[in-house]
C-alpha atoms as a PDB file:
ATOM      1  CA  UNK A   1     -16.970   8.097  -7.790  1.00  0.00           C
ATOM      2  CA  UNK A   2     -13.825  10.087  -7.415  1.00  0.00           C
ATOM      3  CA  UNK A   3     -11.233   9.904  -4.932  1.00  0.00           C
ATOM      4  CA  UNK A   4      -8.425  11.282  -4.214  1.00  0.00           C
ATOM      5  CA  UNK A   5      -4.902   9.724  -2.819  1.00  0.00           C
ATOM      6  CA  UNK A   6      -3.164  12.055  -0.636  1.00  0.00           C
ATOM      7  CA  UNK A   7      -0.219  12.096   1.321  1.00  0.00           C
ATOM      8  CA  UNK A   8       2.099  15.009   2.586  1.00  0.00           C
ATOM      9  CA  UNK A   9       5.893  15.670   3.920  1.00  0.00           C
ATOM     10  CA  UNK A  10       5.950  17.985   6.792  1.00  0.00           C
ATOM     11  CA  UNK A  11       9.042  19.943   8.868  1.00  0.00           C
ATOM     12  CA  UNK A  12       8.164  17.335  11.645  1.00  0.00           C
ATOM     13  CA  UNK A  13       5.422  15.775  13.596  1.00  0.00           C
ATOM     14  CA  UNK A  14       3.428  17.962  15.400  1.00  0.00           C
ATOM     15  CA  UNK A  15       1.230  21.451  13.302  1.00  0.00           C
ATOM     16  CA  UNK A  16       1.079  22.890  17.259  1.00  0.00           C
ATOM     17  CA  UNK A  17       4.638  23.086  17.409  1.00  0.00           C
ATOM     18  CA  UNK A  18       4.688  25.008  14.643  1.00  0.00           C
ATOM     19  CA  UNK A  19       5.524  22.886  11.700  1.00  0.00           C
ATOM     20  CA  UNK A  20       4.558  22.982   8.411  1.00  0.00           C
ATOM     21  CA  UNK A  21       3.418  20.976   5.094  1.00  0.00           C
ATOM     22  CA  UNK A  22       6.666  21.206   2.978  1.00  0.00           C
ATOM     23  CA  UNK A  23       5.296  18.519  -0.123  1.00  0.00           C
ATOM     24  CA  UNK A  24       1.996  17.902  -1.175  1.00  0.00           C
ATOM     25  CA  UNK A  25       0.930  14.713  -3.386  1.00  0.00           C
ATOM     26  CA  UNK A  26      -2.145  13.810  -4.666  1.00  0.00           C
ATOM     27  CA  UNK A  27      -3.423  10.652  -6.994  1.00  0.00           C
ATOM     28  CA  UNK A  28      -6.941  10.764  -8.529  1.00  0.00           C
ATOM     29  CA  UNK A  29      -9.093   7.801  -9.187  1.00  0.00           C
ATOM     30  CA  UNK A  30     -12.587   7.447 -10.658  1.00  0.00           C
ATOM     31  CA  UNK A  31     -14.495   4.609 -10.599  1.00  0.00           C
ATOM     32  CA  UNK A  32     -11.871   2.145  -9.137  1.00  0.00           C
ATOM     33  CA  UNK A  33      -9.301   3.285 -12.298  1.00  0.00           C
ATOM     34  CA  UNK A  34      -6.308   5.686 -12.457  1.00  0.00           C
ATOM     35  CA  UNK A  35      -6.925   8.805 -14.421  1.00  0.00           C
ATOM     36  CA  UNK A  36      -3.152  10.394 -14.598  1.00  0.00           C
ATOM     37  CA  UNK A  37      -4.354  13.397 -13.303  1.00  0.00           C
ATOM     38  CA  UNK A  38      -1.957  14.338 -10.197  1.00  0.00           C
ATOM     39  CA  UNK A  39      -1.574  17.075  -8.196  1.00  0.00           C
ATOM     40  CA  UNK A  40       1.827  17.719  -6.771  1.00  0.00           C
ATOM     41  CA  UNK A  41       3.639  20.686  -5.178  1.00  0.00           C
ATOM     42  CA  UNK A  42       6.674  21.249  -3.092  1.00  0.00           C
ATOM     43  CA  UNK A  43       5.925  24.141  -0.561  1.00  0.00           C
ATOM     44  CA  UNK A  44       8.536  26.779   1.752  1.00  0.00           C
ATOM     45  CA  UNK A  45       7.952  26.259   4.733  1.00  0.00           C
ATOM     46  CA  UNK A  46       9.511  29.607   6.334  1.00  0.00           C
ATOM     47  CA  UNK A  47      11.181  27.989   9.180  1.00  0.00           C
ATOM     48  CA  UNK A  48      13.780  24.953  10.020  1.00  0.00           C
ATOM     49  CA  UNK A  49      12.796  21.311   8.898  1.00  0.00           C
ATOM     50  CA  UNK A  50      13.804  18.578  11.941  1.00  0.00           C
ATOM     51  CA  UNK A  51      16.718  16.833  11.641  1.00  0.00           C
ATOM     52  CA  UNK A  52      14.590  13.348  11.786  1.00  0.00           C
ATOM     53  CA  UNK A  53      12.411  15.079   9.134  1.00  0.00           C
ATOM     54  CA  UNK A  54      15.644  15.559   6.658  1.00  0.00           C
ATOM     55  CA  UNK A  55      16.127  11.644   7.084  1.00  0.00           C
ATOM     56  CA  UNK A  56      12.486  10.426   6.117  1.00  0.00           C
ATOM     57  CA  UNK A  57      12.162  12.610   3.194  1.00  0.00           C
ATOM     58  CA  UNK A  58      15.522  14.511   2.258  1.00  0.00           C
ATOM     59  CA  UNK A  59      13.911  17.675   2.106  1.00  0.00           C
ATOM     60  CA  UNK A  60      16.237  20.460   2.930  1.00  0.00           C
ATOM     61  CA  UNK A  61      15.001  24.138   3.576  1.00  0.00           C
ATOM     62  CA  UNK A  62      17.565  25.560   0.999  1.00  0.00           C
ATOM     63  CA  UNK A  63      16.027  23.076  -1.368  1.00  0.00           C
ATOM     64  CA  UNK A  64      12.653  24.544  -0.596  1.00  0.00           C
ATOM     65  CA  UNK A  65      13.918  28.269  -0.234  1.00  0.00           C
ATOM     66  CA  UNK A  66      12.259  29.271  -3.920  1.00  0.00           C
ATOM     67  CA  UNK A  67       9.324  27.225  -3.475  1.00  0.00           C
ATOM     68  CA  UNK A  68       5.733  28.769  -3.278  1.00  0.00           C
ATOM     69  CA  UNK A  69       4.020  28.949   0.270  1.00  0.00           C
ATOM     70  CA  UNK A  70       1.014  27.061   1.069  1.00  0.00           C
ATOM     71  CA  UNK A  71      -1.553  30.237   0.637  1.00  0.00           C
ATOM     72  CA  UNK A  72      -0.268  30.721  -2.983  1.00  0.00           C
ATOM     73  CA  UNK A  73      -1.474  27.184  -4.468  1.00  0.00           C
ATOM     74  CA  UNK A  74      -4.091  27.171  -1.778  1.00  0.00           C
ATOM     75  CA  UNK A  75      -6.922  27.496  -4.701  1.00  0.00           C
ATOM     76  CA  UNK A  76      -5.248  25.352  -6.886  1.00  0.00           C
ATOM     77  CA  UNK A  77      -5.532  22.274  -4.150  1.00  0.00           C
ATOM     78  CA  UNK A  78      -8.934  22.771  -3.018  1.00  0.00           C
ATOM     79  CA  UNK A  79     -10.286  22.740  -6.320  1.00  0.00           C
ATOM     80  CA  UNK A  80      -8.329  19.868  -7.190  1.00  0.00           C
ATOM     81  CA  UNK A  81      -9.785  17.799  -3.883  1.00  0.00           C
ATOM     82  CA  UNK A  82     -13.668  19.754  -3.251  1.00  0.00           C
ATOM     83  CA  UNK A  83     -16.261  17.142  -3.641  1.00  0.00           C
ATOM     84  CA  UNK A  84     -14.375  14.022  -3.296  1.00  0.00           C
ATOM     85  CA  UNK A  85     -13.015  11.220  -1.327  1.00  0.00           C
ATOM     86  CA  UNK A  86      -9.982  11.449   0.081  1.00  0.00           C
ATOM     87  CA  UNK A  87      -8.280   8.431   0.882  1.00  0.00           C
ATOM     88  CA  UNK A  88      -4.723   8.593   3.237  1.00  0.00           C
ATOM     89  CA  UNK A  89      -2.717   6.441   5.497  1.00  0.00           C
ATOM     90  CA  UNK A  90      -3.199   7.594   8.954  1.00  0.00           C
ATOM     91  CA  UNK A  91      -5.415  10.605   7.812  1.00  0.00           C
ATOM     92  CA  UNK A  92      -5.338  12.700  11.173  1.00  0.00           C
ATOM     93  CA  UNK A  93      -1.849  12.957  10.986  1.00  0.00           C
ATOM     94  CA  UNK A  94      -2.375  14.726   7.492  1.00  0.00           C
ATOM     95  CA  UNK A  95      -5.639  16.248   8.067  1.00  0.00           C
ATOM     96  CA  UNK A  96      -4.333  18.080  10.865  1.00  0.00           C
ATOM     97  CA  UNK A  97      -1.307  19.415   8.924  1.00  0.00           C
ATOM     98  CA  UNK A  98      -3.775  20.564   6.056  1.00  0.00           C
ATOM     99  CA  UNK A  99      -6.118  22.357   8.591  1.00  0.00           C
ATOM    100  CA  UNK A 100      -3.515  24.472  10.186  1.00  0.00           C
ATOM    101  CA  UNK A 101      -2.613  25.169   6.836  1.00  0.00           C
ATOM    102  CA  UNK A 102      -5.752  26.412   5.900  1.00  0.00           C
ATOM    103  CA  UNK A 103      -6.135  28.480   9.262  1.00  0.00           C
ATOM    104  CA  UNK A 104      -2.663  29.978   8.781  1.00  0.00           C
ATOM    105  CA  UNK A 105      -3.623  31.184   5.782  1.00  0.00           C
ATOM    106  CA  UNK A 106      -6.895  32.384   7.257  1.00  0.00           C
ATOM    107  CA  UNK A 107      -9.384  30.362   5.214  1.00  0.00           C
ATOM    108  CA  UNK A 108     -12.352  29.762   6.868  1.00  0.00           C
ATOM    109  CA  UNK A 109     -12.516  26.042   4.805  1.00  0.00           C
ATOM    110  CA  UNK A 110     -11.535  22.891   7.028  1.00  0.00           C
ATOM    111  CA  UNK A 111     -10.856  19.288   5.036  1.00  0.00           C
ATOM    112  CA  UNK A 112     -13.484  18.304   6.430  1.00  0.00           C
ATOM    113  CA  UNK A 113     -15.791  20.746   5.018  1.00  0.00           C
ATOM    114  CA  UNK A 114     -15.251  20.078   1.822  1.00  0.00           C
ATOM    115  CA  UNK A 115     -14.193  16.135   1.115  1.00  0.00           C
ATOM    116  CA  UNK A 116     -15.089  13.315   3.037  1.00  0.00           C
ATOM    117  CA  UNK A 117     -12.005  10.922   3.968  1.00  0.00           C
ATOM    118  CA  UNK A 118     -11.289   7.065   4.191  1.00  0.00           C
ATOM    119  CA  UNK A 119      -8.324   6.278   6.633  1.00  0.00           C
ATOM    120  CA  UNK A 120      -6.750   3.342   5.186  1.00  0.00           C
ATOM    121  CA  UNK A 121      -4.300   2.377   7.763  1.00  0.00           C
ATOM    122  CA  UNK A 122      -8.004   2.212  10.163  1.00  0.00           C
ATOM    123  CA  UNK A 123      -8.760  -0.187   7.003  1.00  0.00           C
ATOM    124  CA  UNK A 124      -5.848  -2.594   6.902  1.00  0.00           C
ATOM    125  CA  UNK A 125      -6.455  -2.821  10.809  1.00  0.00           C
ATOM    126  CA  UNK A 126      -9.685  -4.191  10.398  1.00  0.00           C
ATOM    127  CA  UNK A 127      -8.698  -6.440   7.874  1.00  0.00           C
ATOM    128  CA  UNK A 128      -5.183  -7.275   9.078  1.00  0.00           C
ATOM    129  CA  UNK A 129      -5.822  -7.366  12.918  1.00  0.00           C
ATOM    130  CA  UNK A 130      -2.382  -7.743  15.105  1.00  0.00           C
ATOM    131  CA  UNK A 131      -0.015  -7.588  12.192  1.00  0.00           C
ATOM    132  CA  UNK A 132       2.001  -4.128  10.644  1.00  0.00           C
ATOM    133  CA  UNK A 133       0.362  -2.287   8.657  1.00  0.00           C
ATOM    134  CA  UNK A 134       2.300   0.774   7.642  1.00  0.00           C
ATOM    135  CA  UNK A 135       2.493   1.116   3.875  1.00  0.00           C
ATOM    136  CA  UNK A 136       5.776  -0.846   3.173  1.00  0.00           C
ATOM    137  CA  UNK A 137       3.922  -3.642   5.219  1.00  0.00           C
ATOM    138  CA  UNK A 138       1.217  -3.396   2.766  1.00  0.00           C
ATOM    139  CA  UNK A 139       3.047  -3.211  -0.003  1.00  0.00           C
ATOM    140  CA  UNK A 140       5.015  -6.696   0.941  1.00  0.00           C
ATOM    141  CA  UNK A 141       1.378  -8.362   2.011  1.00  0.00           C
ATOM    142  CA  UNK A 142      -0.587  -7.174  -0.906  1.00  0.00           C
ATOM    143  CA  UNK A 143       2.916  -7.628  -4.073  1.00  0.00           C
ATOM    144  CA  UNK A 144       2.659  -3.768  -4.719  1.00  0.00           C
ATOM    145  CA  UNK A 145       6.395  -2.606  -5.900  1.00  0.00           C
ATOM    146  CA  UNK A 146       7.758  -0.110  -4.080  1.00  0.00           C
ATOM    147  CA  UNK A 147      11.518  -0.837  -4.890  1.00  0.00           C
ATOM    148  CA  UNK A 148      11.761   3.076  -5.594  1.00  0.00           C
ATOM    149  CA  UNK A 149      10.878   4.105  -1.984  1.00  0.00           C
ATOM    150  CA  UNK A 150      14.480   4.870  -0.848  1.00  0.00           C
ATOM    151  CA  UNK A 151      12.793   7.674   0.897  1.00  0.00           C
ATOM    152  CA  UNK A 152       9.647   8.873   1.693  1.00  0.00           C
ATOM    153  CA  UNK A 153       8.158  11.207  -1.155  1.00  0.00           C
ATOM    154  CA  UNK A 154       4.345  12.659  -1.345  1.00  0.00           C
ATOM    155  CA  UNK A 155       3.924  12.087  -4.422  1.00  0.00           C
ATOM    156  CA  UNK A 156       5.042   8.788  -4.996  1.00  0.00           C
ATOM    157  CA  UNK A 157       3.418   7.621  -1.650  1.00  0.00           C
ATOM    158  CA  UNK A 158       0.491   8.819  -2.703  1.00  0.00           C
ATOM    159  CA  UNK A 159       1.270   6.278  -6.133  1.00  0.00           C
ATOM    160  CA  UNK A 160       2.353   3.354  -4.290  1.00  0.00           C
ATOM    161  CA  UNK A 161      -0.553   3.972  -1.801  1.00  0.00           C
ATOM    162  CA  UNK A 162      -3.246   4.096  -4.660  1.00  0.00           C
ATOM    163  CA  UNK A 163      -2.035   0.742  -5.985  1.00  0.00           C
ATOM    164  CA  UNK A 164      -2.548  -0.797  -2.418  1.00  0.00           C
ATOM    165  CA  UNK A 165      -6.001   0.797  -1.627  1.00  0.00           C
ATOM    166  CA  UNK A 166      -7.235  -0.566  -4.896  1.00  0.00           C
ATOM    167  CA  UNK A 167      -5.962  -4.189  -4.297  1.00  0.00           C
ATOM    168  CA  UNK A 168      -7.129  -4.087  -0.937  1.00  0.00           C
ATOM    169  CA  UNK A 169     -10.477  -3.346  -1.762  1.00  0.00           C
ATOM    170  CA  UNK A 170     -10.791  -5.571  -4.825  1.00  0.00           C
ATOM    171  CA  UNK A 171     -12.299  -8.465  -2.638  1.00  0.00           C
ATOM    172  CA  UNK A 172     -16.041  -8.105  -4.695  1.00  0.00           C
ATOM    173  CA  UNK A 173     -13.832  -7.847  -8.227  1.00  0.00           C
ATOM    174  CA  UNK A 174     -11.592 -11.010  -7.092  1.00  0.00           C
ATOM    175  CA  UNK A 175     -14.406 -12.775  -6.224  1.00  0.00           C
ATOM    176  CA  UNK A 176     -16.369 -12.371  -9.456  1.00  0.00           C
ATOM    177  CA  UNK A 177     -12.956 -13.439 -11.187  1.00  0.00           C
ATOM    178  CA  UNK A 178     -13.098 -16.285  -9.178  1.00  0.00           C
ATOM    179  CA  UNK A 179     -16.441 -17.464  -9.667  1.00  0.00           C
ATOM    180  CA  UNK A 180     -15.918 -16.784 -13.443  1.00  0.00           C
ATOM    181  CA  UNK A 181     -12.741 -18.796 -13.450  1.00  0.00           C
ATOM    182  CA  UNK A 182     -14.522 -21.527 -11.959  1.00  0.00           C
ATOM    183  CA  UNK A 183     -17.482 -21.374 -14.230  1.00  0.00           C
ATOM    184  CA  UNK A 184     -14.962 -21.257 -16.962  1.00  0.00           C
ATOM    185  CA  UNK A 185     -12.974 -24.800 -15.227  1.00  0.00           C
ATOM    186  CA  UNK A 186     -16.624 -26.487 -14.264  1.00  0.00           C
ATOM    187  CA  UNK A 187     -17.586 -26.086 -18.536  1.00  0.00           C
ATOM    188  CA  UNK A 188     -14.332 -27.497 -19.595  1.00  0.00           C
ATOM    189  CA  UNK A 189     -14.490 -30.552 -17.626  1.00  0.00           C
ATOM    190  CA  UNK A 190     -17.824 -31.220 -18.519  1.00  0.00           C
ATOM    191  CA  UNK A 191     -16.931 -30.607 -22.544  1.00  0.00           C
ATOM    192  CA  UNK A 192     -13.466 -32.786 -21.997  1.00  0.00           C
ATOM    193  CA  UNK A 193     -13.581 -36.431 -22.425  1.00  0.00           C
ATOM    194  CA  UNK A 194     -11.000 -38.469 -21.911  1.00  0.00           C
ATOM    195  CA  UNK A 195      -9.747 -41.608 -23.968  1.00  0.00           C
ATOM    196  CA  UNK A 196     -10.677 -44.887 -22.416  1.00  0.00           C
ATOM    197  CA  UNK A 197      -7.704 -46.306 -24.233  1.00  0.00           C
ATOM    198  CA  UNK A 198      -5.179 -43.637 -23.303  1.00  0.00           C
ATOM    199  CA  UNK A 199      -1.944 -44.740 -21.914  1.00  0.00           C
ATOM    200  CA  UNK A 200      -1.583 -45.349 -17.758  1.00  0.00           C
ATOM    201  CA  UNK A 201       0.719 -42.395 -16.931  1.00  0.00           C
ATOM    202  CA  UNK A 202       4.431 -43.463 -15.790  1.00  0.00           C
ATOM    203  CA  UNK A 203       5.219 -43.122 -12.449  1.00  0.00           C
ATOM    204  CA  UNK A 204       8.515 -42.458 -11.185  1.00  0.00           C
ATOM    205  CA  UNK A 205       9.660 -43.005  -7.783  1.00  0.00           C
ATOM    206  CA  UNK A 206      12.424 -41.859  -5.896  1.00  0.00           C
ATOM    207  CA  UNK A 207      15.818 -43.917  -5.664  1.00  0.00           C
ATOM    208  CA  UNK A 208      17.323 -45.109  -2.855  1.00  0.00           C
ATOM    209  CA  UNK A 209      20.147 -42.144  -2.768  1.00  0.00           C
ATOM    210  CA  UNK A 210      17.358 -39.368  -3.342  1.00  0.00           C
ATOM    211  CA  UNK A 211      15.148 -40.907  -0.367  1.00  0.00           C
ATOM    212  CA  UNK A 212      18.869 -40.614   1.681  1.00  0.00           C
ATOM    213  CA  UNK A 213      19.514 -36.922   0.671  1.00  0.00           C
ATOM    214  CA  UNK A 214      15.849 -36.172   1.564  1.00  0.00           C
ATOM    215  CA  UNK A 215      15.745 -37.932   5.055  1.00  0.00           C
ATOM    216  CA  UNK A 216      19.529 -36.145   5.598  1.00  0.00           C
ATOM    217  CA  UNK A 217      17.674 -32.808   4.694  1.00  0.00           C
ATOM    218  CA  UNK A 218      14.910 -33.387   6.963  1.00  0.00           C
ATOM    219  CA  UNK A 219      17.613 -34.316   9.752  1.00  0.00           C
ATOM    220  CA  UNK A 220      18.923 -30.848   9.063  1.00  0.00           C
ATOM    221  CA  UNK A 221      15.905 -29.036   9.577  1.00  0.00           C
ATOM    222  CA  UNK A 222      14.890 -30.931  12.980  1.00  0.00           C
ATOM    223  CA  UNK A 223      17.568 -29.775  14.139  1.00  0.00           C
ATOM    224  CA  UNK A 224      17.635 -26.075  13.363  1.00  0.00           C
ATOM    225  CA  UNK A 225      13.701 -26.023  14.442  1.00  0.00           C
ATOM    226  CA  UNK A 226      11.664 -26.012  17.596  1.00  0.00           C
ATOM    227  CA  UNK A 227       9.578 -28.352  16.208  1.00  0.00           C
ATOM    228  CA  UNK A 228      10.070 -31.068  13.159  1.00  0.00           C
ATOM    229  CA  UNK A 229      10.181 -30.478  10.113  1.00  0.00           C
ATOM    230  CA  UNK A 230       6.308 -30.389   8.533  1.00  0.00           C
ATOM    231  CA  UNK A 231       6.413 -33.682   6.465  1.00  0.00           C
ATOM    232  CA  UNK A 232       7.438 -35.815   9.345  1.00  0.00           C
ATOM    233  CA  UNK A 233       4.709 -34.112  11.097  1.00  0.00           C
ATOM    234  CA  UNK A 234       1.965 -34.743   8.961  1.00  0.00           C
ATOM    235  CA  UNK A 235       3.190 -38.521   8.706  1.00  0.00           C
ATOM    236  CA  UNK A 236       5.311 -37.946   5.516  1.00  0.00           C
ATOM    237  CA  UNK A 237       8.418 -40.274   6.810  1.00  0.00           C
ATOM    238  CA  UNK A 238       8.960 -43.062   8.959  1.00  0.00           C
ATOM    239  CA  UNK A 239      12.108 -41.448  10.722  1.00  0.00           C
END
């Protein structure tokens, strides 16, 4: 199956208003693996780019100034995304972007029309009820690096967003890993035997100094905590 990872960089929030798609990014994947194959353009947008805008992305309009407009690699996108999945983070903010695109340019094509789309920030909802779930969120809950995110880039979004989709969909892949590792463990410990002779393992306790530093550490965090600390809790000291 092959998908597409999209995300875009826009003048600001709102198509109606006027704005426009200033970066494109795209990511492909086919059959759950990375190809390399990107598509990436930066786009002139023909008007001013928000002030808030210039902070998320650090696009500036003179930047974009000799850039090509949206109609121009127009063909060269929809080929690149026609028949596939596309997968984005909060897709109706970049759907609608795309579509107004395509009507400005007076395409009779819609997204919609020609790709089918998976909304992954509806995803981590369902799977991460209550609790953020914007793509540095993600990227914290789910160990993906995105130490180069400084600011907010299409392409490299579109990267870091790929990685996150395809660990957060994994669960059928993890679970086979599981059930092989513990296959693997069960085999082992029925092949192992151990020495009846062997040699009792030492055990070494604590002194009486290291059992003071520990109680004077618990002390510490009773005190900085609502509640005590979890060992004296669960019965793990007498104090």
């Amino acid at each position: 199956m092959r998908q597409i990872v999209l995300d875009t960089e826009t003048t600001g929030l709102d198509p109606k208003q006027g704005h426009r798609i200033i970066e494109i990014g795209c990511v492909e994947i086919d059959n759950r693996r990375l190809t390399g194959r990107n598509f990436h353009c930066y786009l002139n947008p023909d008007r001013d780019i928000d002030e808030a805008a210039i902070e998320v992305h650090g696009l500036t309009r003179q930047f974009l100034s000799d850039k090509p407009r949206f109609k121009e690699i127009e063909e060269e996108f929809l080929e690149f995304v026609t028949g596939t999945e596309l997968i984005i983070h909060n897709a109706p903010f970049d759907i609608g972007f795309l579509d107004s695109e395509l009507t400005l340019s007076s395409s009779n094509q819609s997204m919609n029309s020609v790709c089918t789309v998976l909304d992954t920030l509806v995803l981590a909802r369902e799977k991460h009820p209550g609790q953020r779930n914007n793509l540095d969120a993600l990227c914290k809950r789910y160990g993906v690096d995105n130490t180069q995110r400084d600011l907010h880039g299409a392409l490299l979004d579109a990267e870091i967003l790929a990685d996150v989709y395809l660990v957060m969909t994994s669960g059928q892949s993890s679970l086979a890993l599981r059930e092989e590792s513990s296959e693997a463990a069960v085999n082992f410990s029925k092949s192992r035997k151990l020495d009846p002779a062997r040699t009792p393992p030492r055990v070494i306790r604590a002194t009486a100094e290291e059992l003071r530093a520990h109680e004077a550490r618990l002390d510490e965090i009773d005190t900085k905590c609502d509640e005590r600390s979890l060992w004296r809790r669960v019965g793990g000291s007498q104090n």
